[in-house]
N, C-alpha and C. Protein backbone atom coordinates (compact mmCIF):
# COMPACT_ATOMS: atom_id res chain seq x y z
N UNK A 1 19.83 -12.03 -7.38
CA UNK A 1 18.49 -12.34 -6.88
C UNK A 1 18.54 -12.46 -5.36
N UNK A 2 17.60 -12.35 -4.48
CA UNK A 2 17.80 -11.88 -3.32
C UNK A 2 17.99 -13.51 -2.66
N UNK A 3 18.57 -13.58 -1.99
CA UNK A 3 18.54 -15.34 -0.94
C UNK A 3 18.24 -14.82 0.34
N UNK A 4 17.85 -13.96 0.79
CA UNK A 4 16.32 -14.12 2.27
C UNK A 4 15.28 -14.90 2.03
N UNK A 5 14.91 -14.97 0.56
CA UNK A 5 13.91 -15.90 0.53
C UNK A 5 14.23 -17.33 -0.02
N UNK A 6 15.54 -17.85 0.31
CA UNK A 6 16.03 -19.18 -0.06
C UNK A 6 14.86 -20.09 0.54
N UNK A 7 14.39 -20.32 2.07
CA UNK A 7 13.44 -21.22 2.15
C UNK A 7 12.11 -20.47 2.03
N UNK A 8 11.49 -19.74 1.50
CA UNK A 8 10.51 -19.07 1.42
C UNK A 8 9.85 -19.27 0.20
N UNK A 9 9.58 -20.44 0.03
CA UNK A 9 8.72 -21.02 -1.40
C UNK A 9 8.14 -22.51 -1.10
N UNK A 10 7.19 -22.76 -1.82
CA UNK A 10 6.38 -23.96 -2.04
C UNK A 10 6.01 -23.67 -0.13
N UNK A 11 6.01 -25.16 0.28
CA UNK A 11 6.04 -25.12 1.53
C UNK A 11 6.96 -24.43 2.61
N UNK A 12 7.59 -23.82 2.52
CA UNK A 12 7.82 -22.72 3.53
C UNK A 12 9.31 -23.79 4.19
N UNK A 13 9.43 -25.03 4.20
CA UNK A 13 9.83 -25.77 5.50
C UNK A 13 11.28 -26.49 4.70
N UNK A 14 12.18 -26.99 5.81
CA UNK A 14 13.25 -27.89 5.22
C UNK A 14 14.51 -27.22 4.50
N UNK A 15 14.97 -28.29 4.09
CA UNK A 15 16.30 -27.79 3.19
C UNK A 15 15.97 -28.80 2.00
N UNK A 16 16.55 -27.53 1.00
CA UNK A 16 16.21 -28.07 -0.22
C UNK A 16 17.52 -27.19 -1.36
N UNK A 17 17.86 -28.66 -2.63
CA UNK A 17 19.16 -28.38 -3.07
C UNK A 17 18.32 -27.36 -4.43
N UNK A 18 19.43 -26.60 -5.11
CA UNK A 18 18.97 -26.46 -6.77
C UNK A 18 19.86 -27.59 -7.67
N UNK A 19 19.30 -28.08 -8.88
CA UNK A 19 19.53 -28.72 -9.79
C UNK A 19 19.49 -28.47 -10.81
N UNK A 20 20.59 -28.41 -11.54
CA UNK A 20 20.60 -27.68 -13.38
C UNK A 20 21.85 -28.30 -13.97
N UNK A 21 21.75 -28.58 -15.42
CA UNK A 21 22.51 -29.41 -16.45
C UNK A 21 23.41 -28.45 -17.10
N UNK A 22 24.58 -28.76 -17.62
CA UNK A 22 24.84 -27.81 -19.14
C UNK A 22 25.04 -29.14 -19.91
N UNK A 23 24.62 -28.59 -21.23
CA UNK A 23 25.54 -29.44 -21.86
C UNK A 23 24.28 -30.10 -22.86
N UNK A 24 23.32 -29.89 -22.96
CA UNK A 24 22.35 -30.58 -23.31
C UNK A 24 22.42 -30.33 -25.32
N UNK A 25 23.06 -29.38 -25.65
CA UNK A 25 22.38 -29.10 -27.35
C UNK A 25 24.05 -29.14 -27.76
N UNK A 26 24.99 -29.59 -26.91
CA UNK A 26 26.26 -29.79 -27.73
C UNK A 26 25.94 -31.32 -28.74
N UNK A 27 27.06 -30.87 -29.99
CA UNK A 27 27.65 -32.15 -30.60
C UNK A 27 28.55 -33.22 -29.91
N UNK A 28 29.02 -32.81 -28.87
CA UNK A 28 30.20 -33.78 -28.22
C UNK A 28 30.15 -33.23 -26.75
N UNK A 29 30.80 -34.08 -26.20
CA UNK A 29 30.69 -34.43 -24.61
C UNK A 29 29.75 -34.53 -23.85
N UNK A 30 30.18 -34.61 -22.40
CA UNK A 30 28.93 -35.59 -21.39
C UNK A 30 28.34 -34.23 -21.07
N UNK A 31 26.86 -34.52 -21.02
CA UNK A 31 26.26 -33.73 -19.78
C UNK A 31 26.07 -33.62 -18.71
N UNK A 32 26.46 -32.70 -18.14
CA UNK A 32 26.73 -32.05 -16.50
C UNK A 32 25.85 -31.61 -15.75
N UNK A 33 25.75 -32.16 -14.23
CA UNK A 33 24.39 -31.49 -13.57
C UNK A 33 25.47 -31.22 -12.43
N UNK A 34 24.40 -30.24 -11.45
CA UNK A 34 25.11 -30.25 -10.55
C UNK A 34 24.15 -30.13 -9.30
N UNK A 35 24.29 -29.96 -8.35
CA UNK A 35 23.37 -30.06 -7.37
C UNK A 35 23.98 -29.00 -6.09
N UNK A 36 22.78 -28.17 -6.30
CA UNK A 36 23.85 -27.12 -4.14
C UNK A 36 22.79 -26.76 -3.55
N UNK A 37 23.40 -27.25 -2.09
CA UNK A 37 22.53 -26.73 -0.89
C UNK A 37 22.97 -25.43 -0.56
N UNK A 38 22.29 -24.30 -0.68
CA UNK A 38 22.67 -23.03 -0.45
C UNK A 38 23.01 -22.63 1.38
N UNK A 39 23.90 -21.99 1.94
CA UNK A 39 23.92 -21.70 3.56
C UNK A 39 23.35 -20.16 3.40
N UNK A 40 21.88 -20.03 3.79
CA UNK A 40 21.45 -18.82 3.72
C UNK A 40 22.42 -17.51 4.45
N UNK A 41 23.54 -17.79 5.07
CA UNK A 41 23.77 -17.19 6.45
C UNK A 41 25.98 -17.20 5.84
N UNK A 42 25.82 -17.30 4.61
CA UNK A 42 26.85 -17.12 3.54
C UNK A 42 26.15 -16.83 2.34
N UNK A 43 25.86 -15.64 2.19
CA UNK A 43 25.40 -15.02 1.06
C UNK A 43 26.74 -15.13 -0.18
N UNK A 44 26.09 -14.83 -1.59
CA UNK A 44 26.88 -14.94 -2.11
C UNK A 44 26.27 -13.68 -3.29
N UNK A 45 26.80 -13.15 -3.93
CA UNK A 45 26.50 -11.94 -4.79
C UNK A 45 26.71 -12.58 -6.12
N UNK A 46 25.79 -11.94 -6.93
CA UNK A 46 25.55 -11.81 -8.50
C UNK A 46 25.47 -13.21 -9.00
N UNK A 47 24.81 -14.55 -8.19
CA UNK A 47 24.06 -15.15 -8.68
C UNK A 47 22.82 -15.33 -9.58
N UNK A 48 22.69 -16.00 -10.80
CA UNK A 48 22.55 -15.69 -11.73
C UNK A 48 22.49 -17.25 -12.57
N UNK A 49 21.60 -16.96 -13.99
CA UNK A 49 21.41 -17.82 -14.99
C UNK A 49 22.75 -17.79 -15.36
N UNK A 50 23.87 -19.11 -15.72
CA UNK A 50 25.67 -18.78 -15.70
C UNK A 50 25.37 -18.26 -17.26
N UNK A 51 24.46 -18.53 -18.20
CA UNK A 51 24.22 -18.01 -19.75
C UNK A 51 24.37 -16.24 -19.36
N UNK A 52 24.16 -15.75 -18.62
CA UNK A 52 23.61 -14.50 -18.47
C UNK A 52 25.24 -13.54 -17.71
N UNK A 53 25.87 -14.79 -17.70
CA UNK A 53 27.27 -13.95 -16.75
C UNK A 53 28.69 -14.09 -17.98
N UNK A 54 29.75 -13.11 -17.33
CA UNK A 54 30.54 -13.55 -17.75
C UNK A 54 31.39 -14.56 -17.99
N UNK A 55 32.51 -14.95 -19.03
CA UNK A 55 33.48 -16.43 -18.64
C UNK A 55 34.43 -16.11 -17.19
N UNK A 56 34.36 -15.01 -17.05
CA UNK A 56 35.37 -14.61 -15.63
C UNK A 56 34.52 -14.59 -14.51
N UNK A 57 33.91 -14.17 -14.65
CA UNK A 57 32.57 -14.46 -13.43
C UNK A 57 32.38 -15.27 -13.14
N UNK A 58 31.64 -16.03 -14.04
CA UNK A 58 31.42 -17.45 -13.70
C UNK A 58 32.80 -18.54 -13.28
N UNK A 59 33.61 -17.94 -13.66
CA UNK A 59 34.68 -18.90 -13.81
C UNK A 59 35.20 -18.33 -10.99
N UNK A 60 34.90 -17.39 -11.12
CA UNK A 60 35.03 -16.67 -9.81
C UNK A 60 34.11 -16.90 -8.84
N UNK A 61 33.13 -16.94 -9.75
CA UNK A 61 31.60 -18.04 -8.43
C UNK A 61 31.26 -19.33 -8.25
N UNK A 62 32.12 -20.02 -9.31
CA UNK A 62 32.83 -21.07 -8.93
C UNK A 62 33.06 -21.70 -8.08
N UNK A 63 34.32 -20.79 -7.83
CA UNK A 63 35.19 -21.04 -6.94
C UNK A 63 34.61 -20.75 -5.41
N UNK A 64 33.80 -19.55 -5.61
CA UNK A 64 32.83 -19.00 -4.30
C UNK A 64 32.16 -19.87 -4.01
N UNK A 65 31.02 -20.25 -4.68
CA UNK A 65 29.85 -21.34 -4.66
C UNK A 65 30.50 -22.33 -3.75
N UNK A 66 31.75 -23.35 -4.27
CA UNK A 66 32.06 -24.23 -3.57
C UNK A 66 32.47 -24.05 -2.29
N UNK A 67 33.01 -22.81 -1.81
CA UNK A 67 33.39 -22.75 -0.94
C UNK A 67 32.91 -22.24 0.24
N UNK A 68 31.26 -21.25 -0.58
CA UNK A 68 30.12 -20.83 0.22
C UNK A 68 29.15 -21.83 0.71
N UNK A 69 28.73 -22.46 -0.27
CA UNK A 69 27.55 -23.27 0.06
C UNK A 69 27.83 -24.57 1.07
N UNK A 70 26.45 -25.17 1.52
CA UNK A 70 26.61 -25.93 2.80
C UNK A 70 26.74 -26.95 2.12
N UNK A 71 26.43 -27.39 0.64
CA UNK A 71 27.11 -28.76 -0.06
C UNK A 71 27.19 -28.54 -1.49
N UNK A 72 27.69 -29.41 -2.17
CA UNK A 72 27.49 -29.35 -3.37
C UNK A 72 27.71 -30.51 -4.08
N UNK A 73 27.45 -31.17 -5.60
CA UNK A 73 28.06 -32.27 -6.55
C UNK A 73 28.02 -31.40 -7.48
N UNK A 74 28.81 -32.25 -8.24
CA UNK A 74 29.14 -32.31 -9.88
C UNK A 74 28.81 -33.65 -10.36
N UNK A 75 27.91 -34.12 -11.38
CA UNK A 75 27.79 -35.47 -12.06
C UNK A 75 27.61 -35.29 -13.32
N UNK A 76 27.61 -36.11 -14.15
CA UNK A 76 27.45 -36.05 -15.35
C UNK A 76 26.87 -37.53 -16.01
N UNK A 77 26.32 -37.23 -17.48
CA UNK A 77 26.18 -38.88 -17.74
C UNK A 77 27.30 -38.27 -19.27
N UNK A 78 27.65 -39.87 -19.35
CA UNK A 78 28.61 -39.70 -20.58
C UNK A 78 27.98 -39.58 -22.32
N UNK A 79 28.76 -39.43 -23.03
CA UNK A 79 28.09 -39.88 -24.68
C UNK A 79 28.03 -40.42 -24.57
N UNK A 80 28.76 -42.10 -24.39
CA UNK A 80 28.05 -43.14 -24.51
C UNK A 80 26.35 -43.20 -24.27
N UNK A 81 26.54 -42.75 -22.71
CA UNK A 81 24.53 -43.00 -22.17
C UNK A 81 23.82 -41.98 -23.08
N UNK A 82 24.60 -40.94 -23.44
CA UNK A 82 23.49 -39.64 -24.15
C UNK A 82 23.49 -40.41 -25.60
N UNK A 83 24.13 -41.40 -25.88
CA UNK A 83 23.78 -42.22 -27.50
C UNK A 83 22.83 -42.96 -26.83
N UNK A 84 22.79 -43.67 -26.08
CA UNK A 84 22.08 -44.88 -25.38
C UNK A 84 20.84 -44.34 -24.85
N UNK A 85 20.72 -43.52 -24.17
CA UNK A 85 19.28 -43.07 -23.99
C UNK A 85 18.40 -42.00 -24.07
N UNK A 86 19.10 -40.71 -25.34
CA UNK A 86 19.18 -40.22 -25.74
C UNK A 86 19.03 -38.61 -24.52
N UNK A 87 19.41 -37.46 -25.13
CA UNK A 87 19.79 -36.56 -24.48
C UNK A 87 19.15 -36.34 -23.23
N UNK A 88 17.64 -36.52 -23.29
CA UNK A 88 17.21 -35.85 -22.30
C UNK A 88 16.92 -36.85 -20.97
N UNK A 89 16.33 -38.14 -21.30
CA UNK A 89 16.90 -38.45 -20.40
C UNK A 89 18.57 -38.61 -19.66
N UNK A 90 19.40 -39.34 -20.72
CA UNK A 90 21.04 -38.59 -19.77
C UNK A 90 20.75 -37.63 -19.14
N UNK A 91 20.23 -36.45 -19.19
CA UNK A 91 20.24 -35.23 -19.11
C UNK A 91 19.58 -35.26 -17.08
N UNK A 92 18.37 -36.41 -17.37
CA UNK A 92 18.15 -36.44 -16.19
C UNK A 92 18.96 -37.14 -15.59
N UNK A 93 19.54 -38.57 -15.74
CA UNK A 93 20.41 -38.99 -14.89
C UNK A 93 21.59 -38.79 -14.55
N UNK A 94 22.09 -37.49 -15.41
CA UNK A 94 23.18 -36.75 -14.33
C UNK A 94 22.72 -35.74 -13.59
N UNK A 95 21.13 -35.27 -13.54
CA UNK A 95 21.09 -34.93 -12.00
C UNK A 95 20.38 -35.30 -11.06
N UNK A 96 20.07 -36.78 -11.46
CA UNK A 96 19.58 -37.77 -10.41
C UNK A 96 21.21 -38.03 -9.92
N UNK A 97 22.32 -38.07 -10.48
CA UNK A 97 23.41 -38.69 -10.00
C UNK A 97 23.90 -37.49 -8.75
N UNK A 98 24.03 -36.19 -9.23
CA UNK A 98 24.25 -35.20 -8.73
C UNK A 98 23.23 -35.02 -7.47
N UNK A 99 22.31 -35.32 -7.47
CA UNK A 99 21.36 -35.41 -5.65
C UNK A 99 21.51 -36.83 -5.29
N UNK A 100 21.73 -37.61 -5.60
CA UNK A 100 22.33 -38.72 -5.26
C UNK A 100 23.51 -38.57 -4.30
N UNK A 101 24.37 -37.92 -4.88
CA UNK A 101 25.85 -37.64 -4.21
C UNK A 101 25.69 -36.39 -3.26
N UNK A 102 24.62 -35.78 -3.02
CA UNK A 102 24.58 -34.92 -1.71
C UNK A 102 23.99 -35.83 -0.78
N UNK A 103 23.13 -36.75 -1.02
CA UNK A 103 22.72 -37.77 -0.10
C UNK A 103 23.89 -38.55 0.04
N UNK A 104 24.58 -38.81 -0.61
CA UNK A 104 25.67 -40.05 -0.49
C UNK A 104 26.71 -39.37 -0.04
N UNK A 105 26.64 -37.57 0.67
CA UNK A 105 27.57 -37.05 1.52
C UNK A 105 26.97 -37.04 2.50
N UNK A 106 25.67 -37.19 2.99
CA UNK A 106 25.01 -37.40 4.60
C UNK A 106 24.20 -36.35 4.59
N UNK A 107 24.04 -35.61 3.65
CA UNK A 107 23.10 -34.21 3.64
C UNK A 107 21.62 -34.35 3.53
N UNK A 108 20.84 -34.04 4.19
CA UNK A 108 19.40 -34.57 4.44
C UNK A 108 18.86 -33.47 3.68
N UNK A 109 17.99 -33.67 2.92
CA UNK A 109 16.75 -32.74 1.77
C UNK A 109 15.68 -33.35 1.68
N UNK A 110 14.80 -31.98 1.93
CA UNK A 110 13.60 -32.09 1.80
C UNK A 110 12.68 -32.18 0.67
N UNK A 111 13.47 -31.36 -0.46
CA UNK A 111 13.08 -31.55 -1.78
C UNK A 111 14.11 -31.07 -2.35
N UNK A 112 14.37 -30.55 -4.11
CA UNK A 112 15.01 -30.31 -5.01
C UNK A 112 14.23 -29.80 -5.77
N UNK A 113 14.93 -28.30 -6.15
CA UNK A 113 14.29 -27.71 -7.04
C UNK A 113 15.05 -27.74 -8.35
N UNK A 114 14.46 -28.38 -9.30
CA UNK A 114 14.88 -28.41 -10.66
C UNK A 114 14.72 -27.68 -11.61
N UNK A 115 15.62 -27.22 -12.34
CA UNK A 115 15.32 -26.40 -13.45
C UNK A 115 14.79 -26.72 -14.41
N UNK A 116 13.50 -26.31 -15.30
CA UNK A 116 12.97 -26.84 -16.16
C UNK A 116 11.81 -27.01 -16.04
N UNK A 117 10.95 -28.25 -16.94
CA UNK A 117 9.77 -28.20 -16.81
C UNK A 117 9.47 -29.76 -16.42
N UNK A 118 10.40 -30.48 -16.05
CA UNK A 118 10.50 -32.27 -15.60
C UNK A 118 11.75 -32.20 -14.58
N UNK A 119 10.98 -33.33 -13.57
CA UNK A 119 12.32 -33.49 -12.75
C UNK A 119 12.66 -35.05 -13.07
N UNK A 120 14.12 -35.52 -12.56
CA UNK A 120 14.45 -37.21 -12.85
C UNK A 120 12.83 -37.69 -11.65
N UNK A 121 13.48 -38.48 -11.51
CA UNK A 121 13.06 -39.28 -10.33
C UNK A 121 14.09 -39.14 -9.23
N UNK A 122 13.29 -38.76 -8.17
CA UNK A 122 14.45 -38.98 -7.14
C UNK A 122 13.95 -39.15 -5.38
N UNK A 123 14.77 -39.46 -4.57
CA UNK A 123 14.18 -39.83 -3.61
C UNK A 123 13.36 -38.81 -2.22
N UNK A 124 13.72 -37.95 -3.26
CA UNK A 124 13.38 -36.50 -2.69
C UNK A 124 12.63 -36.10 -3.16
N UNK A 125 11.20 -35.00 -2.57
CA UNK A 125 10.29 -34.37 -3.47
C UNK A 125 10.99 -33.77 -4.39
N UNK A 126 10.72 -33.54 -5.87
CA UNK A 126 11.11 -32.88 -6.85
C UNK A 126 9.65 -31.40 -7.28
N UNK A 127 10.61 -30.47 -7.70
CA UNK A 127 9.52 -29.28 -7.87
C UNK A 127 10.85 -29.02 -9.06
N UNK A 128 9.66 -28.81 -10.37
CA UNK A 128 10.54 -28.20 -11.56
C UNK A 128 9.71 -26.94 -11.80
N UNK A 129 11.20 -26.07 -11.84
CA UNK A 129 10.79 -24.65 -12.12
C UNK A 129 11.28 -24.43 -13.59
N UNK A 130 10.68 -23.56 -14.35
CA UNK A 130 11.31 -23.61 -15.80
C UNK A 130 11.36 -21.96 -15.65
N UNK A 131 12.38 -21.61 -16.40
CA UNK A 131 13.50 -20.38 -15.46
C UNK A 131 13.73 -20.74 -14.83
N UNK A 132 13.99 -21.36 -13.66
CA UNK A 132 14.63 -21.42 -12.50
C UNK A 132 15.80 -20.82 -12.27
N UNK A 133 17.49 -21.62 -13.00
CA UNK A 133 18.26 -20.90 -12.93
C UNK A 133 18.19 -18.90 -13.11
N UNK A 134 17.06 -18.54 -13.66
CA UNK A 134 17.23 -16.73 -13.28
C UNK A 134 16.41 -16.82 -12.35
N UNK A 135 15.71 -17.42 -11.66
CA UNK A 135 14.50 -16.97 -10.54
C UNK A 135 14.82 -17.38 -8.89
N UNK A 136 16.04 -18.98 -9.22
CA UNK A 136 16.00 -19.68 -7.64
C UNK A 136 17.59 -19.63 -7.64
N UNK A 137 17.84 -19.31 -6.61
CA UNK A 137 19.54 -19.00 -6.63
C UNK A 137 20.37 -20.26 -6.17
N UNK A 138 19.78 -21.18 -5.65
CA UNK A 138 20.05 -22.32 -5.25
C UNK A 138 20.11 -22.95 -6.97
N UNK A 139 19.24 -22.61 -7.88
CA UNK A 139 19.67 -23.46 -9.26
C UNK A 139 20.75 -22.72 -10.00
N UNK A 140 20.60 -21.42 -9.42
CA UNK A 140 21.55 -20.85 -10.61
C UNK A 140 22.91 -20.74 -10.29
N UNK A 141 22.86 -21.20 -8.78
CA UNK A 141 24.36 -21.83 -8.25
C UNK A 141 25.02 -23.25 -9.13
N UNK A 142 23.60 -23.79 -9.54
CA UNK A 142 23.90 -25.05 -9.78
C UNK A 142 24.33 -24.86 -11.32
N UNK A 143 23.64 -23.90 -12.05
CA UNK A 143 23.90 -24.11 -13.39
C UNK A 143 25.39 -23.63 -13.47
N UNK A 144 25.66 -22.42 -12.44
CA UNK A 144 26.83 -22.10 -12.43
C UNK A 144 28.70 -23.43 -12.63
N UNK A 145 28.13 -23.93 -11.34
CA UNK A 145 29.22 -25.39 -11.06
C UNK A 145 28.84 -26.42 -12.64
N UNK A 146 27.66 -26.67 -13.24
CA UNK A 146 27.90 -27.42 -14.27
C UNK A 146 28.12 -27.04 -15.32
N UNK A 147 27.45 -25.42 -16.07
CA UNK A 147 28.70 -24.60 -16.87
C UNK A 147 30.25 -24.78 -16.78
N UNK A 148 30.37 -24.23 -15.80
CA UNK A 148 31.98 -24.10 -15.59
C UNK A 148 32.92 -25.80 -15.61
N UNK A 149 32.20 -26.74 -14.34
CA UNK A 149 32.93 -27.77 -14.77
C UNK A 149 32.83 -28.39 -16.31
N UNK A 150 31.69 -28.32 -17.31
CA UNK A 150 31.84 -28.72 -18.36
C UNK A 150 32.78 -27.98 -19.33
N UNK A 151 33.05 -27.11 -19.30
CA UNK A 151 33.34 -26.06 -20.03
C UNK A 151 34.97 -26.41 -19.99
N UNK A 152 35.18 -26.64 -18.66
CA UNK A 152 36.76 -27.24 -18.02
C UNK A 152 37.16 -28.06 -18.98
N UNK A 153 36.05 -29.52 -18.71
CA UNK A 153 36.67 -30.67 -19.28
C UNK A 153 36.23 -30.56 -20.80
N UNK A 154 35.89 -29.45 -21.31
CA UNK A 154 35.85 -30.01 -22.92
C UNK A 154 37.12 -29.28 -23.40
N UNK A 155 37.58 -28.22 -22.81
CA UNK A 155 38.71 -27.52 -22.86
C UNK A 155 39.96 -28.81 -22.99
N UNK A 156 39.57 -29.68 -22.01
CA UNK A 156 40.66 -30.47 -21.72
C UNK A 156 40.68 -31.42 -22.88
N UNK A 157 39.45 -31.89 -22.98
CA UNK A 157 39.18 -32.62 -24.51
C UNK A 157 39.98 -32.13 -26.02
N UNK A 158 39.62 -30.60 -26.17
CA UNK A 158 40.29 -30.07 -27.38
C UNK A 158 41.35 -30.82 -27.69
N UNK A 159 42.48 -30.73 -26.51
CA UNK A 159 43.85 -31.33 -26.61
C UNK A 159 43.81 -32.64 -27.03
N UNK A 160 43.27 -33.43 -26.61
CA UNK A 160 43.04 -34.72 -27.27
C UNK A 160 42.75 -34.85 -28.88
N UNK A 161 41.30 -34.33 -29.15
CA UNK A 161 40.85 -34.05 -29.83
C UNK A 161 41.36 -33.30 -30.73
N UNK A 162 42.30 -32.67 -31.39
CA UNK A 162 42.65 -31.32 -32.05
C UNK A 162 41.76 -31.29 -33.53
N UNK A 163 41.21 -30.01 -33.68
CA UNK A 163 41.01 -29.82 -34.86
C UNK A 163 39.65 -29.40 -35.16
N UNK A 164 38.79 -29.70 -34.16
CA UNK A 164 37.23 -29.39 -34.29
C UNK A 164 36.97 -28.17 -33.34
N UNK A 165 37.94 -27.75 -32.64
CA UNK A 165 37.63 -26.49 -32.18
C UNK A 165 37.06 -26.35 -31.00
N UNK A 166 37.15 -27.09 -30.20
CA UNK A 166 36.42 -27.22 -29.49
C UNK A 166 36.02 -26.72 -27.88
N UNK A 167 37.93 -26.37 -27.82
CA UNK A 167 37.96 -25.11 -26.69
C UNK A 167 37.46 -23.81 -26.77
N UNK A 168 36.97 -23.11 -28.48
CA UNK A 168 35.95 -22.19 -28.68
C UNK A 168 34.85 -22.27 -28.43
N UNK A 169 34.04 -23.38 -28.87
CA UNK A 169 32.75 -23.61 -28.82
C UNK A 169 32.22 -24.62 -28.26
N UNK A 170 33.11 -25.26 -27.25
CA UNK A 170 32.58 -26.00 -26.71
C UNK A 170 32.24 -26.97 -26.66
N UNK A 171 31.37 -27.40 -28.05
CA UNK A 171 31.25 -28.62 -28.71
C UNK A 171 29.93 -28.40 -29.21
N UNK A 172 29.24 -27.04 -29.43
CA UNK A 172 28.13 -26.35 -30.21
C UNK A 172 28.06 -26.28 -31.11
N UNK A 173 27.09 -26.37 -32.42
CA UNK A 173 27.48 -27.13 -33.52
C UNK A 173 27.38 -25.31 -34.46
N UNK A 174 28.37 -25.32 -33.62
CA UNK A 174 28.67 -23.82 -34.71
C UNK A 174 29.22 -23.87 -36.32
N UNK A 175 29.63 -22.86 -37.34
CA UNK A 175 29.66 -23.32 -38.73
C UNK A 175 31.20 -23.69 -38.89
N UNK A 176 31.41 -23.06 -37.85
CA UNK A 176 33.62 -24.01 -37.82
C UNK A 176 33.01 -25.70 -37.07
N UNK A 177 32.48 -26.13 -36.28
CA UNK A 177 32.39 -27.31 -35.86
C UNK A 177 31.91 -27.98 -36.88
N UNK A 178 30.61 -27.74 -37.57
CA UNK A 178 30.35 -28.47 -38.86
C UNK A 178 30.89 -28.32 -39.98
N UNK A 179 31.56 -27.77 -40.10
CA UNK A 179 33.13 -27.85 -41.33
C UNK A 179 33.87 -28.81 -40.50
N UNK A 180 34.54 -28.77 -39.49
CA UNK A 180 35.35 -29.80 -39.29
C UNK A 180 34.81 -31.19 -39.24
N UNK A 181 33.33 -31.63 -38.59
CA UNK A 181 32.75 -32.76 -38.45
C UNK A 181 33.08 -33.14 -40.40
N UNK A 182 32.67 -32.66 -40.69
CA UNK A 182 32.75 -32.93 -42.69
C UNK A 182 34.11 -33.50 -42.92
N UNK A 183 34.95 -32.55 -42.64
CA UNK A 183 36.58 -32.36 -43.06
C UNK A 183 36.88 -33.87 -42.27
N UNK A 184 36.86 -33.61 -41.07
CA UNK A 184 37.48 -34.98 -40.00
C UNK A 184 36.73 -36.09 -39.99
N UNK A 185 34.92 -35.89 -39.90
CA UNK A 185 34.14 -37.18 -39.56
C UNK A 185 34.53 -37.09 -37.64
N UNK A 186 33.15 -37.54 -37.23
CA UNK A 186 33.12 -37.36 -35.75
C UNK A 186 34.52 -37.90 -34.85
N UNK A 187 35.07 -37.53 -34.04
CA UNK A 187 35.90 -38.27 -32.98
C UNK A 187 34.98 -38.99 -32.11
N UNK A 188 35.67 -39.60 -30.90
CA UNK A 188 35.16 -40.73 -30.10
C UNK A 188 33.95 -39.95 -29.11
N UNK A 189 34.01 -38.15 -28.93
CA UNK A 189 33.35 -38.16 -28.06
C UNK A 189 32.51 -37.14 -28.88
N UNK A 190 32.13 -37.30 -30.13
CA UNK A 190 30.92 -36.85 -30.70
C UNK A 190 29.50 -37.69 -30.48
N UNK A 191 28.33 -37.32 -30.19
CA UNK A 191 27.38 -37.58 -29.98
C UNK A 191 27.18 -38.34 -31.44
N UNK A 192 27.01 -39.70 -31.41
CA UNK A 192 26.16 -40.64 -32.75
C UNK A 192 24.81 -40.43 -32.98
N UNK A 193 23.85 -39.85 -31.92
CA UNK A 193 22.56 -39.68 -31.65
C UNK A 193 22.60 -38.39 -32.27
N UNK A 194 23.25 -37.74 -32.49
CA UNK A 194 22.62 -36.26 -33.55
C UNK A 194 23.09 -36.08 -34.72
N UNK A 195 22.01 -35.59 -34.89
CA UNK A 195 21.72 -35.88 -36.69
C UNK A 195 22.97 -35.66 -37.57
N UNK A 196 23.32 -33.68 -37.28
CA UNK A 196 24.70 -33.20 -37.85
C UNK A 196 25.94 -34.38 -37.82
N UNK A 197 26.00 -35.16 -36.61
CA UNK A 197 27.53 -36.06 -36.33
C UNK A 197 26.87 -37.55 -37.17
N UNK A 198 25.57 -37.61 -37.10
CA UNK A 198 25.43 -39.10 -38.25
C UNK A 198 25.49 -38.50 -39.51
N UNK A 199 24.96 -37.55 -39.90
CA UNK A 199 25.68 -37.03 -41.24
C UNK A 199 27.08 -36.89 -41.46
N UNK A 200 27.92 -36.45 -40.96
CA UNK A 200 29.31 -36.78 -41.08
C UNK A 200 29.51 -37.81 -41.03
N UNK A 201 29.16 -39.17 -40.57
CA UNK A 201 29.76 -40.23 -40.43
C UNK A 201 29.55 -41.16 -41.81
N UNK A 202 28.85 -40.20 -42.91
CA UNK A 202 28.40 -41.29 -43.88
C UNK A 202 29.24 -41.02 -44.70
């Protein structure tokens, strides 16, 4: 998608981050937001919805993103909070946490464009775009960094975890994950708040 027109929307003026989650329709682990201030003047190629790219790609713009853009976070809220206040809000307060922590690096914004159709609350104008990640490259940077870092740490989880599969799928309640939830009954970082993992637990 083209980034000449990175500040060329809503009001025309300022710097402004993208904001996007993964992680929202898994059975297990935290959800991930992430937050990036794009440097128009470091382009970056084949930005993109990260659903829409490859695992090597994404896993390569990554690494670009962080090292292109003029800032960036990673936040997340845990299962615990996604039992506690159920998905969607968590969902927002890891990327209220995630523009939080570009402010809490000294980075001044004018607004945040969010993916979706709600933004958290935050101390910054909020504008929710739904598409966003395929339309604003500043979000689809972002969905990029919280794909990939989630994707990392559930990988890392499997090992803990053995047996539910989870470096395949992530923690998506595919028909090998709900055979194992049955077979095993949830581990510590299965979501209690969805339905499939309270059915296993009975």
């Amino acid at each position: 998608m083209p980034q000449a027109d990175l500040f060329d929307d809503f009001d025309g003026e300022g710097i402004y981050c993208g904001v996007d989650e993964a992680g929202r329709g898994p059975l297990a682990g935290p959800v991930v937001a992430a937050a990036v201030i794009l440097d128009p003047r470091r382009r970056i190629a084949d930005l993109d919805d990260s659903k829409r790219l490859s695992v090597g790609r994404r896993e390569s713009l990554f690494d670009e993103i962080r090292e292109k853009a003029s800032a960036w976070a990673i936040a997340e809220a845990s299962v615990t909070e996604i039992d506690e206040l159920n998905i969607l809000h968590a969902s927002m307060l890891a990327m209220r946490r995630a523009v939080h922590d570009l402010l809490a690096q000294g980075h001044c914004l004018d607004r945040a464009h969010i993916d979706g159709n709600r933004c958290p609350e935050l101390p910054v104008i909020g504008h929710a775009l739904v598409g966003g990640d395929a339309s604003d490259p500043a979000i689809a940077a972002a969905s990029i960094l919280a794909k990939v870092a989630r994707d990392r740490q559930i990988v890392a989880l499997d090992a803990e975890h053995p047996g539910y599969g989870l470096a395949r799928h992530k923690g998506y309640p595919t028909v090998a994950h709900l055979a194992a939830l049955t077979e095993l009954g949830p581990s510590p970082i299965h979501r209690r708040s969805f339905a499939p993992v309270r059915r296993a637990m009975r």
